[in-house]
N, C-alpha and C. Protein backbone atom coordinates (compact mmCIF):
# COMPACT_ATOMS: atom_id res chain seq x y z
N UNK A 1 -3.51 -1.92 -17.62
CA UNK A 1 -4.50 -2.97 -17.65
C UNK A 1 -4.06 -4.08 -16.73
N UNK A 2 -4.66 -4.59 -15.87
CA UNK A 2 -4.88 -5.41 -15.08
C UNK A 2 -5.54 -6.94 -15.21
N UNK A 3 -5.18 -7.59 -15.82
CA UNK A 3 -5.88 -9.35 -15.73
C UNK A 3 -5.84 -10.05 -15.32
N UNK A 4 -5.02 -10.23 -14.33
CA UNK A 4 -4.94 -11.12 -13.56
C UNK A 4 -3.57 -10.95 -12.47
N UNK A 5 -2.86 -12.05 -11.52
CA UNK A 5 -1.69 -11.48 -10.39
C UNK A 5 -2.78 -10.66 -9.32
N UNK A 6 -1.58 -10.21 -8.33
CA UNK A 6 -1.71 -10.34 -7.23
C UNK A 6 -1.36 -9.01 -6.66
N UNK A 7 -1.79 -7.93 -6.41
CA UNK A 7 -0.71 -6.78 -5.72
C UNK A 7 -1.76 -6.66 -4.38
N UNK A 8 -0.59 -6.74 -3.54
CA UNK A 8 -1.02 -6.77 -2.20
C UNK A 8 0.32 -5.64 -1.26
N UNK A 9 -0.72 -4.68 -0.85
CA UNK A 9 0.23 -3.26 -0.01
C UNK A 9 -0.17 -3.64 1.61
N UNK A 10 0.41 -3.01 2.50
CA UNK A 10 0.46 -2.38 3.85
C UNK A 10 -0.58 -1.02 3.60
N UNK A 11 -0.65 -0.45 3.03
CA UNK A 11 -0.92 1.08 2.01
C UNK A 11 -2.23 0.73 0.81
N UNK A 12 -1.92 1.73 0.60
CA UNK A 12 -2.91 1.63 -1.24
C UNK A 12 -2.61 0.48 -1.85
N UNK A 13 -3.45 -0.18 -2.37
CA UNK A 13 -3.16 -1.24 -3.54
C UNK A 13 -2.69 -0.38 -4.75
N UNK A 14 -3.54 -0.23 -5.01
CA UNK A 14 -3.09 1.14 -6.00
C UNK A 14 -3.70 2.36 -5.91
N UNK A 15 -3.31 3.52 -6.39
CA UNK A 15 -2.99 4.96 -6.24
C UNK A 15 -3.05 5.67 -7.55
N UNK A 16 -3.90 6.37 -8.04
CA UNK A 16 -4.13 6.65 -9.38
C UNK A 16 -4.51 8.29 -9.41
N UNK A 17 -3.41 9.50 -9.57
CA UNK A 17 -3.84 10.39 -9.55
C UNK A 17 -3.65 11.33 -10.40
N UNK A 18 -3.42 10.86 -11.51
CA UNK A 18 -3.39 11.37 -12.83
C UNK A 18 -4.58 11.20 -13.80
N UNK A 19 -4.39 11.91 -15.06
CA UNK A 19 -4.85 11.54 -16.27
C UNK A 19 -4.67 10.15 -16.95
N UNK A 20 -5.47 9.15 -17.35
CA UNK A 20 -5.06 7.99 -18.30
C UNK A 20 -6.49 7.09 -17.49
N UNK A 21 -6.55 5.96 -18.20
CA UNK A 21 -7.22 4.66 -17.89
C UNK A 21 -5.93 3.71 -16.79
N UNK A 22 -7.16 3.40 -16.12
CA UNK A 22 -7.24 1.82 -15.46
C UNK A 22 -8.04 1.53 -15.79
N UNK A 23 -7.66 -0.09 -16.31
CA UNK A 23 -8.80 -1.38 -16.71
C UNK A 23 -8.26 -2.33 -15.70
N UNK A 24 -9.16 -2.75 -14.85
CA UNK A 24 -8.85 -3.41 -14.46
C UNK A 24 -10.43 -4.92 -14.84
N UNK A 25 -9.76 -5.98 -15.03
CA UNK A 25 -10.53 -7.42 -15.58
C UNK A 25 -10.06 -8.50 -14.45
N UNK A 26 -9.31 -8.77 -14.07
CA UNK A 26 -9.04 -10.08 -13.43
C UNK A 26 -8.24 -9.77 -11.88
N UNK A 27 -7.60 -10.66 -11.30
CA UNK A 27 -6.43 -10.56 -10.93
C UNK A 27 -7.39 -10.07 -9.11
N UNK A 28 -6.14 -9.80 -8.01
CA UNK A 28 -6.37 -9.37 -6.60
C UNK A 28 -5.29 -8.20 -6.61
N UNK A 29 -6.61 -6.83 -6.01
CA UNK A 29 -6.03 -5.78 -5.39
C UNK A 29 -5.82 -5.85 -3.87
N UNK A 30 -5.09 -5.53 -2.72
CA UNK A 30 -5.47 -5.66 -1.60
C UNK A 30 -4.64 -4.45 -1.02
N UNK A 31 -5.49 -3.46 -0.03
CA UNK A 31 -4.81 -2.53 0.61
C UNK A 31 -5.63 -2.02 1.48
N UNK A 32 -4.85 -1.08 2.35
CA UNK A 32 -5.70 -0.48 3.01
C UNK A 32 -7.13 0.36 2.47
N UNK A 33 -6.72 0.98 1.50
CA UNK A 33 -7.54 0.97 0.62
C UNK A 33 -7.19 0.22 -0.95
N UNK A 34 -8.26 -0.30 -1.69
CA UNK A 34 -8.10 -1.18 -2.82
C UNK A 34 -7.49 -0.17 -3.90
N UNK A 35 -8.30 0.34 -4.53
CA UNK A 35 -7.60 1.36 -5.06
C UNK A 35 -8.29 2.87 -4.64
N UNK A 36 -7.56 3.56 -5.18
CA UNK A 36 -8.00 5.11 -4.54
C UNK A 36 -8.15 5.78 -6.43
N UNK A 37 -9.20 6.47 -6.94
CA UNK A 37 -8.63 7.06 -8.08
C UNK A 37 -9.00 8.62 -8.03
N UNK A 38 -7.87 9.55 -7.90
CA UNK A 38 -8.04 10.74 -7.67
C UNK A 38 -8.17 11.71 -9.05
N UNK A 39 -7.78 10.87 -10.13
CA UNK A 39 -8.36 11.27 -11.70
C UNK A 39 -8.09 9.92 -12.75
N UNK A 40 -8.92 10.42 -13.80
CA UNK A 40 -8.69 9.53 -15.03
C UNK A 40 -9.94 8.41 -14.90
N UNK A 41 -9.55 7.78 -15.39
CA UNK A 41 -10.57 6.87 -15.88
C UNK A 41 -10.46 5.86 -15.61
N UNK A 42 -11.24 4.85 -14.51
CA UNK A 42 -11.74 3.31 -13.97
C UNK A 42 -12.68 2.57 -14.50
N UNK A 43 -12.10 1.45 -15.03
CA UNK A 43 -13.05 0.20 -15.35
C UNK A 43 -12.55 -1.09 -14.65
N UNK A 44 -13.69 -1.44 -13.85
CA UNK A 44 -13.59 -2.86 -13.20
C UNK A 44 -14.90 -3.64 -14.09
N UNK A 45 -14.65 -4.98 -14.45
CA UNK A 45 -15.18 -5.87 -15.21
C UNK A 45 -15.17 -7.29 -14.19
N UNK A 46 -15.57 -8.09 -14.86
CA UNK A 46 -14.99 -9.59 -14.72
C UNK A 46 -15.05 -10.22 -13.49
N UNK A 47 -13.86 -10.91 -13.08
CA UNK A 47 -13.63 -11.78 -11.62
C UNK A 47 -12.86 -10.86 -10.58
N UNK A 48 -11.98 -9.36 -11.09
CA UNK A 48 -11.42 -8.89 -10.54
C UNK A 48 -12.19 -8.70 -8.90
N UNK A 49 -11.12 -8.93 -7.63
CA UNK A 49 -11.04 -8.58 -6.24
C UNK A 49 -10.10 -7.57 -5.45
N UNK A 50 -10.97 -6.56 -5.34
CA UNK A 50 -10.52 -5.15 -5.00
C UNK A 50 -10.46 -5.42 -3.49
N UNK A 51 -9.95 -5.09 -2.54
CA UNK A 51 -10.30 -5.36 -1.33
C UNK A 51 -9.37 -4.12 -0.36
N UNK A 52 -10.33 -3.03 0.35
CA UNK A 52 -9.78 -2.77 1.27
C UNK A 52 -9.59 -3.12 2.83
N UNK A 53 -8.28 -3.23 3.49
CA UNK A 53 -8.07 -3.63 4.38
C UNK A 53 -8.33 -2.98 5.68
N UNK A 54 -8.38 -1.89 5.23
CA UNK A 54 -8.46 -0.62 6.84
C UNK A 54 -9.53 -0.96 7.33
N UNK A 55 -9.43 -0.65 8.75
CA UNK A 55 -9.74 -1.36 9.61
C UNK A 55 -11.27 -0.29 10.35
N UNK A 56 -10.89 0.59 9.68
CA UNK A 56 -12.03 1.87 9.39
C UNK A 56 -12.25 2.69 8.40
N UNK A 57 -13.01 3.63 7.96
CA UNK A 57 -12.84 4.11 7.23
C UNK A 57 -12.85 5.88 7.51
N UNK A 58 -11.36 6.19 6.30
CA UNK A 58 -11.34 7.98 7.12
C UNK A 58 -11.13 8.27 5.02
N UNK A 59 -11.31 9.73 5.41
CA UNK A 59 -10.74 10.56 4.32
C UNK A 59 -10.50 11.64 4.68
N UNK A 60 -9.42 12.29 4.77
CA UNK A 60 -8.91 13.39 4.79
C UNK A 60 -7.84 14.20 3.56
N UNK A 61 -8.37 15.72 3.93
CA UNK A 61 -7.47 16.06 2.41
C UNK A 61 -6.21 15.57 2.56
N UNK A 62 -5.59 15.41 1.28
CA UNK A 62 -4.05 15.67 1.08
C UNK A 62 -3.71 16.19 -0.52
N UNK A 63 -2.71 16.88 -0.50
CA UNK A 63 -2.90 17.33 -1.99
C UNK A 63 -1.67 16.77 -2.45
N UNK A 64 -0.91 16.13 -2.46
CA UNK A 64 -0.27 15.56 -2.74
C UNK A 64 0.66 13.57 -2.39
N UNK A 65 -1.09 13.15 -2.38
CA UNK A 65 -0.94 12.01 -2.04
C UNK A 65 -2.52 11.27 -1.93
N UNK A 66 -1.95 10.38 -1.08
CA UNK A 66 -3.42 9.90 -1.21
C UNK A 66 -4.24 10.08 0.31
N UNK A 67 -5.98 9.53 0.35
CA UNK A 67 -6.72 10.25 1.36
C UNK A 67 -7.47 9.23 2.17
N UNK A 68 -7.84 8.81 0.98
CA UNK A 68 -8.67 6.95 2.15
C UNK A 68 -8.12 6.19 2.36
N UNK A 69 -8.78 5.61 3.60
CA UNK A 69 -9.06 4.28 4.00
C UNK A 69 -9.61 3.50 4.32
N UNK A 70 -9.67 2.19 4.34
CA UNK A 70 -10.91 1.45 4.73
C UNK A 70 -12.01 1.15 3.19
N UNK A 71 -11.53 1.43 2.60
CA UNK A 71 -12.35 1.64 0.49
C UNK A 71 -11.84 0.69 -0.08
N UNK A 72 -12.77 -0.35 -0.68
CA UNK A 72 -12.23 -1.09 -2.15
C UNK A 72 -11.78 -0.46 -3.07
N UNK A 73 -12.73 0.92 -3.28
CA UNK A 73 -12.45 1.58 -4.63
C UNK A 73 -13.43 2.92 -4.07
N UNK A 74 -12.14 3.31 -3.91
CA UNK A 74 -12.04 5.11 -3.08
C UNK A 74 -11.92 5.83 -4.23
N UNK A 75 -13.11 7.12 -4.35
CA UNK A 75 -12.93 7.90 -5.87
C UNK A 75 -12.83 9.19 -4.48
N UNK A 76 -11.55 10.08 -5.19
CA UNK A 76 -11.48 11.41 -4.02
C UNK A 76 -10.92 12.39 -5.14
N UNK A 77 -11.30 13.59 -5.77
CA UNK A 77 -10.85 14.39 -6.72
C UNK A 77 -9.87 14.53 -6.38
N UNK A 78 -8.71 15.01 -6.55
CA UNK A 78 -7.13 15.76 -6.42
C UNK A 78 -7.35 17.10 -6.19
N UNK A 79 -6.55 17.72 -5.71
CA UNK A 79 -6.56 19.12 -6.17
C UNK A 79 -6.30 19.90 -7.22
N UNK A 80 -5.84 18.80 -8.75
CA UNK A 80 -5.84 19.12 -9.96
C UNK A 80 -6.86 19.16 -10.70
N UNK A 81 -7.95 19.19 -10.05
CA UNK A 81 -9.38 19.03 -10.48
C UNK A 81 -9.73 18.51 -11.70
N UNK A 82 -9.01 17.42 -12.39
CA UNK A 82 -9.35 16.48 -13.49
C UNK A 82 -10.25 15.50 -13.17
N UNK A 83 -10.38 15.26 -15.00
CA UNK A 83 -12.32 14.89 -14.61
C UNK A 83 -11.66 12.96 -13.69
N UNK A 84 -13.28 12.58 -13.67
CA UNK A 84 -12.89 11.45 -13.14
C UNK A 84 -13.92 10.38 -13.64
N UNK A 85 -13.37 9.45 -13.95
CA UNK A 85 -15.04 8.38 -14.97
C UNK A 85 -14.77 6.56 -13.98
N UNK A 86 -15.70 6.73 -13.63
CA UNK A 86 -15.29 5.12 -13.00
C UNK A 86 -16.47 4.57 -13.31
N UNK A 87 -16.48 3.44 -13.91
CA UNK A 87 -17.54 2.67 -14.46
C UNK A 87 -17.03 0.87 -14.40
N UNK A 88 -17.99 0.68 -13.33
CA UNK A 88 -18.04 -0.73 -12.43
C UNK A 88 -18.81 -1.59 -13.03
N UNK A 89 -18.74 -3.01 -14.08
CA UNK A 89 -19.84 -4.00 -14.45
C UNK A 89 -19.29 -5.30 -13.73
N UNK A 90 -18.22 -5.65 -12.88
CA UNK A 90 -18.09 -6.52 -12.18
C UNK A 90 -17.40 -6.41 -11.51
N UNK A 91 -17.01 -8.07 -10.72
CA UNK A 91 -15.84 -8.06 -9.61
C UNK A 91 -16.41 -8.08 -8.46
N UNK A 92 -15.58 -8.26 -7.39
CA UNK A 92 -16.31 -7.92 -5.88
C UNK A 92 -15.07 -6.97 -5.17
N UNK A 93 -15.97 -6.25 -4.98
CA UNK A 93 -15.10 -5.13 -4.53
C UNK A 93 -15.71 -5.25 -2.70
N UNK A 94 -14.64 -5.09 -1.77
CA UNK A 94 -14.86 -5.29 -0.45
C UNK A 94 -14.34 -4.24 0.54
N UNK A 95 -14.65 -3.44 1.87
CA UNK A 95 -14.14 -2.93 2.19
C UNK A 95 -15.00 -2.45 3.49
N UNK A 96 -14.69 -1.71 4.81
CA UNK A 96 -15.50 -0.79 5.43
C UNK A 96 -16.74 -0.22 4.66
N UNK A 97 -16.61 0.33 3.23
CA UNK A 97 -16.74 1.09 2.66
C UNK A 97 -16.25 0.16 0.99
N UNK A 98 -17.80 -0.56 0.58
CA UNK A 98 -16.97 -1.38 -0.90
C UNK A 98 -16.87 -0.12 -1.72
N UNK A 99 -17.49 0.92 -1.75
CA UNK A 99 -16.99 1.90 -2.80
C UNK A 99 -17.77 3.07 -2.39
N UNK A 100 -16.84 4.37 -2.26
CA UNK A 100 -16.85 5.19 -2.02
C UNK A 100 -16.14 6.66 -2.76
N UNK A 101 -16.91 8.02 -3.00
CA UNK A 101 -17.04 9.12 -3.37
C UNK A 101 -17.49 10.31 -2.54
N UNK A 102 -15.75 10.74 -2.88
CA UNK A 102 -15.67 11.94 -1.59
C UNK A 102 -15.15 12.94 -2.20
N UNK A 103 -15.28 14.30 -1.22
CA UNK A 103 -14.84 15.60 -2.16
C UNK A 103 -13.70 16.51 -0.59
N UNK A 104 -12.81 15.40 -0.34
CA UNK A 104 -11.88 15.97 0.80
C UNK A 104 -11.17 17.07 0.43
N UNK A 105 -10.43 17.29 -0.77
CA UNK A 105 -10.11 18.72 -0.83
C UNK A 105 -11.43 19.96 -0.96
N UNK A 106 -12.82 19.46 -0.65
CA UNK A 106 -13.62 20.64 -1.04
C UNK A 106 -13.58 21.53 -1.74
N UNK A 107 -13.29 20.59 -3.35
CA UNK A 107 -13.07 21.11 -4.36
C UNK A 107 -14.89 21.65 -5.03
N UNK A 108 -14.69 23.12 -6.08
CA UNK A 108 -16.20 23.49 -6.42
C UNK A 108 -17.19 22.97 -6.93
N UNK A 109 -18.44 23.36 -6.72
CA UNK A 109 -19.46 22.44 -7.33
C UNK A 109 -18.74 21.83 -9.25
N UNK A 110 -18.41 23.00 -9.34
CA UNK A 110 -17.74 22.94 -11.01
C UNK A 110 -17.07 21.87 -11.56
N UNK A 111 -16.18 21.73 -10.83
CA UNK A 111 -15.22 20.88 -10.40
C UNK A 111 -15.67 19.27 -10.17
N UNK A 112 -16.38 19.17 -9.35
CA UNK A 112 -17.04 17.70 -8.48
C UNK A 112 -18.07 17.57 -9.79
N UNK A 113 -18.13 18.18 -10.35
CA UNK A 113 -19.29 18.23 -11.73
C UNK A 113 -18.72 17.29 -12.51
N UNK A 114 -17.50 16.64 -12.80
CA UNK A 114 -16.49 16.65 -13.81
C UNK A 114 -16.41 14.52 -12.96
N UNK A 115 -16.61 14.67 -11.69
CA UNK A 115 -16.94 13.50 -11.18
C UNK A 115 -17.83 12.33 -11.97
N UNK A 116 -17.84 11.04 -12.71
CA UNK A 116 -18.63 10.74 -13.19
C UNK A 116 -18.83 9.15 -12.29
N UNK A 117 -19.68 8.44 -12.14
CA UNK A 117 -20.18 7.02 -11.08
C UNK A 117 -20.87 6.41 -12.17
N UNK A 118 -20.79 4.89 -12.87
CA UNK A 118 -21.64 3.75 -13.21
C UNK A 118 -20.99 2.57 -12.11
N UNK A 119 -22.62 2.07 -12.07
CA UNK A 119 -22.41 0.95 -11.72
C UNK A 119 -23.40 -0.33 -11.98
N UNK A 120 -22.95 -1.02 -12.81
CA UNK A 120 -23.85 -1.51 -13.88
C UNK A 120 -23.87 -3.43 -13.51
N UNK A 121 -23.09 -3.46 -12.19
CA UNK A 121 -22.72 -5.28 -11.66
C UNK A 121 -21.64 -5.57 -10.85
N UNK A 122 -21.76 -6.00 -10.83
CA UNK A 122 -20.57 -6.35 -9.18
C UNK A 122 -20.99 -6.70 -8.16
N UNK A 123 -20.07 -7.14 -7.13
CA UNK A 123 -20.48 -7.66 -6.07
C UNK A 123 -19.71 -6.78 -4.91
N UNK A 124 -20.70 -5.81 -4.27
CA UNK A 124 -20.09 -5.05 -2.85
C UNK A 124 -20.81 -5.18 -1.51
N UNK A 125 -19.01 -5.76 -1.21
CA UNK A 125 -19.37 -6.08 0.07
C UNK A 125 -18.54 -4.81 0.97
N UNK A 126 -19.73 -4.23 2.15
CA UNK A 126 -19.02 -2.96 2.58
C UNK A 126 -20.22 -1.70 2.00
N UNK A 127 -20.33 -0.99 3.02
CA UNK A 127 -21.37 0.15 2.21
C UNK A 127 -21.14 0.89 0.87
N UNK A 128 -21.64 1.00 0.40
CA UNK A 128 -22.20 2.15 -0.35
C UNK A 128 -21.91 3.68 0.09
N UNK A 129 -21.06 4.69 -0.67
CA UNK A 129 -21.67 5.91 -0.28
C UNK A 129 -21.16 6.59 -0.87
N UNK A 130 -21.72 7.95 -1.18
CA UNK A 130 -21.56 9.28 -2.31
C UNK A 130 -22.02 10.43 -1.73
N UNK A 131 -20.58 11.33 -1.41
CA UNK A 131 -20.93 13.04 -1.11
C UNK A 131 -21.56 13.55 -2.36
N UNK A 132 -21.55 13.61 -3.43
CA UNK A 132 -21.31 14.32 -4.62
C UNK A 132 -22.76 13.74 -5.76
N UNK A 133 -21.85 12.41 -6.26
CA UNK A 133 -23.27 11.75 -6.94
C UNK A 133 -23.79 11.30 -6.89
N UNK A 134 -25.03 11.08 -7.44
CA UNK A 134 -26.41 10.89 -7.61
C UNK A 134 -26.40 9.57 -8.34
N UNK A 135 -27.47 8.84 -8.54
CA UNK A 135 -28.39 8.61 -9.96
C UNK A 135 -27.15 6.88 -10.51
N UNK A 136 -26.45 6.24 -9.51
CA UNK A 136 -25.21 5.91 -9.93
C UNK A 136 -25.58 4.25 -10.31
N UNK A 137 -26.57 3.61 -9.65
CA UNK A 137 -26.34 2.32 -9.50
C UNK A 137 -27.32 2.23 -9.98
N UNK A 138 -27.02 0.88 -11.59
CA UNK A 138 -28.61 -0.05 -11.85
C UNK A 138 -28.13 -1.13 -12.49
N UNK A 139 -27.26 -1.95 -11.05
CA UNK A 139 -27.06 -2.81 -11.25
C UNK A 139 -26.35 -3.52 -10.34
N UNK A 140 -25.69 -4.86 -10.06
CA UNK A 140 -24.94 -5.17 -8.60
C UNK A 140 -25.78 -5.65 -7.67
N UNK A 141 -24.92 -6.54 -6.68
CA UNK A 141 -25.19 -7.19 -5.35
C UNK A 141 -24.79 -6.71 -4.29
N UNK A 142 -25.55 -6.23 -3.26
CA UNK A 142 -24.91 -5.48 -2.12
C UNK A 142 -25.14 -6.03 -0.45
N UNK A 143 -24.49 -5.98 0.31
CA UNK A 143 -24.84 -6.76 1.35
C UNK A 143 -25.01 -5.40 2.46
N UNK A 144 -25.42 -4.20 1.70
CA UNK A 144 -25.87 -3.33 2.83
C UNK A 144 -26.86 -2.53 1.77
N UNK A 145 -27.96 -1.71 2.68
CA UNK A 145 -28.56 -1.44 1.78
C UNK A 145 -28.25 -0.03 1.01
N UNK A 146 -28.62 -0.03 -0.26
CA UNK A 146 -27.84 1.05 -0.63
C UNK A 146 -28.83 2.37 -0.94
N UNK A 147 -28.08 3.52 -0.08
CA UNK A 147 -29.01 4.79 -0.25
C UNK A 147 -30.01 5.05 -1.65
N UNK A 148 -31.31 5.61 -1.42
CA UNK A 148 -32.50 5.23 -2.78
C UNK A 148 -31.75 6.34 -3.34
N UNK A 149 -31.03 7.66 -3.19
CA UNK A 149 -30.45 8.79 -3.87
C UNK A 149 -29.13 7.98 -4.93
N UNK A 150 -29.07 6.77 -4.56
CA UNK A 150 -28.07 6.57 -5.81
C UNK A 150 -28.36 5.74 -7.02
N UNK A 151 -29.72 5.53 -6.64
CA UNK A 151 -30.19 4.23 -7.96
C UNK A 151 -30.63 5.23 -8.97
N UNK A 152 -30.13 4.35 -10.47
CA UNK A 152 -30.08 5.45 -11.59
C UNK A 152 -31.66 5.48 -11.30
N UNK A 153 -32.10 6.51 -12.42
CA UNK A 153 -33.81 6.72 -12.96
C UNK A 153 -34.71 5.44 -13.37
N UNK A 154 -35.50 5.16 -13.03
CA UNK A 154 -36.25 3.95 -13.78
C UNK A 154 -35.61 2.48 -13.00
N UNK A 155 -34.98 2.57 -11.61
CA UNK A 155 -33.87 1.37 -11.14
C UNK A 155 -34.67 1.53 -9.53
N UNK A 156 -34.92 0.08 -9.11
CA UNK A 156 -35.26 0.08 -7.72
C UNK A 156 -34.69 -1.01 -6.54
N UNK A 157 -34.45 -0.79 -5.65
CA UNK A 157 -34.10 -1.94 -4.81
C UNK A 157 -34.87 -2.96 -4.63
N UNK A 158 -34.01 -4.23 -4.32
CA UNK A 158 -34.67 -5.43 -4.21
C UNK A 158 -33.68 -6.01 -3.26
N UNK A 159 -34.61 -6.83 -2.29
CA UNK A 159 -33.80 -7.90 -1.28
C UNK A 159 -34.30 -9.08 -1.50
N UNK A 160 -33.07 -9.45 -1.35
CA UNK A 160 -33.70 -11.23 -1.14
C UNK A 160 -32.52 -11.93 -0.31
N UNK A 161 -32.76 -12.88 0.64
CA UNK A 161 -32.26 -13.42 1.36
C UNK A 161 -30.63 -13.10 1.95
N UNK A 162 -31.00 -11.50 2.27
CA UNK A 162 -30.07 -10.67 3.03
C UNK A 162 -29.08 -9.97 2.13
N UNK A 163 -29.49 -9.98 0.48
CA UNK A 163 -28.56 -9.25 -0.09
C UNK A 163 -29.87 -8.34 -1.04
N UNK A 164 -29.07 -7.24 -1.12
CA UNK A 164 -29.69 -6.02 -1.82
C UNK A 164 -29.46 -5.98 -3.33
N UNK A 165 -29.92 -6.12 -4.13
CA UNK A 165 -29.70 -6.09 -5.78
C UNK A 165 -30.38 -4.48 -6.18
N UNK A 166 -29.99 -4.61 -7.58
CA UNK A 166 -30.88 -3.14 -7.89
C UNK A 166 -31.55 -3.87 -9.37
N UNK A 167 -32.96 -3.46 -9.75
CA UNK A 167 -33.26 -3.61 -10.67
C UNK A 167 -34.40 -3.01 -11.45
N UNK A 168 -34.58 -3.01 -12.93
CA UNK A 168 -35.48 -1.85 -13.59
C UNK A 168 -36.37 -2.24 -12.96
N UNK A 169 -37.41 -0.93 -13.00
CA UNK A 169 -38.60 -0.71 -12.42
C UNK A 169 -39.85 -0.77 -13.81
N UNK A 170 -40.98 -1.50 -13.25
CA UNK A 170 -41.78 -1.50 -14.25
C UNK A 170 -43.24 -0.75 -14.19
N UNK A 171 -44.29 -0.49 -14.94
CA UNK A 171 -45.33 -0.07 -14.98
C UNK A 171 -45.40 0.86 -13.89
N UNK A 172 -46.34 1.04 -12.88
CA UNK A 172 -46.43 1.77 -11.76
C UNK A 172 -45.19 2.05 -10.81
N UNK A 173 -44.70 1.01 -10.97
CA UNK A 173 -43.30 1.00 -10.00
C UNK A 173 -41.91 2.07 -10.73
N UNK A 174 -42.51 1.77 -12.04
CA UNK A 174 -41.44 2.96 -12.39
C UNK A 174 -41.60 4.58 -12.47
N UNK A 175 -43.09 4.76 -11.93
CA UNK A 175 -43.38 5.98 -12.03
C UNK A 175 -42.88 6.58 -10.40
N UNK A 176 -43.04 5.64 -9.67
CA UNK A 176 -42.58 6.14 -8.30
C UNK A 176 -41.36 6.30 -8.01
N UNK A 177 -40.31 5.07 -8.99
CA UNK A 177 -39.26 5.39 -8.84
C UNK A 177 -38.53 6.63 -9.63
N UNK A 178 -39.01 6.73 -10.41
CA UNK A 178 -38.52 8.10 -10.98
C UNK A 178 -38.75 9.84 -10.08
N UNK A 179 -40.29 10.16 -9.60
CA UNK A 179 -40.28 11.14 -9.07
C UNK A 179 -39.37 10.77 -7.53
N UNK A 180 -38.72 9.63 -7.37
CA UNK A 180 -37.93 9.85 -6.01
C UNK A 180 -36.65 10.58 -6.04
């Protein structure tokens, strides 16, 4: 658990490729990539600042280490194919890439199945993007716009004065957003 302090890398802020929880609530991540979680379970809340530093963004396999860069909060399966749950209600997460989901070992549909994405608030700065899931965001501030394949069911984009929000869809508007 994470509440607050400071970890600041050259590298990963942090590196998570096991089984267990991260909570993270308060405090500054900073790395080339913010954090990377290759299994287990992510929660960002609160004031927490994730921030990746790379200066681009890559992923390539490695099976025994880590794969991004350029990610606030890089989700990349392992080759231990454990499940993975990351569920975002705050913070500002920043990066090339504020949060990103990739499948670099080209691990099986079966497998990437076991992948799970909420994102229910926060503030990302840095794109948006998902090889794998779907259906992820209904909720958050984004300063790019974020692909319509990731807003949950019944959730639609909204701009206003150069930032992208997501929010429920009503009467007619939610019928369109659903068959999308």
């Amino acid at each position: 658990t994470i509440s607050g302090g400071v970890i600041t890398s050259v590298e990963l802020g942090i590196y998570h490729p096991q089984a267990g929880e991260l909570t993270i609530t308060g405090g500054t991540i900073t790395g080339s990539t913010g954090v990377e979680m290759r299994a287990g379970t992510l929660r960002v809340s609160g004031d927490a600042q994730i921030t990746g530093t790379g200066s681009t963004y890559a992923s390539t396999a490695n099976g025994s280490g880590a794969t991004t860069t350029g990610v606030g909060i890089a989700i990349a399966q392992h080759t231990t194919k454990l499940d993975i749950d990351v569920a975002i209600s705050g913070g500002t997460i920043t990066g090339v890439r504020a949060l990103d989901e990739a499948n670099p070992q080209n691990n099986d549909a079966e497998y990437i199945a076991k992948v799970k994405l909420s994102v229910t608030g926060g503030e990302f700065k840095g794109a948006v993007a998902s090889a794998d899931v779907k259906n992820f965001l209904a909720g958050g501030t984004f300063d790019t716009e974020p692909d319509a394949s990731y807003l949950a069911e019944g959730y639609q984009k909204v701009q206003s004065e150069g930032v992208w929000g997501v929010d429920p869809t009503t009467g007619a508007e939610a019928q369109i957003g659903t068959r999308n």
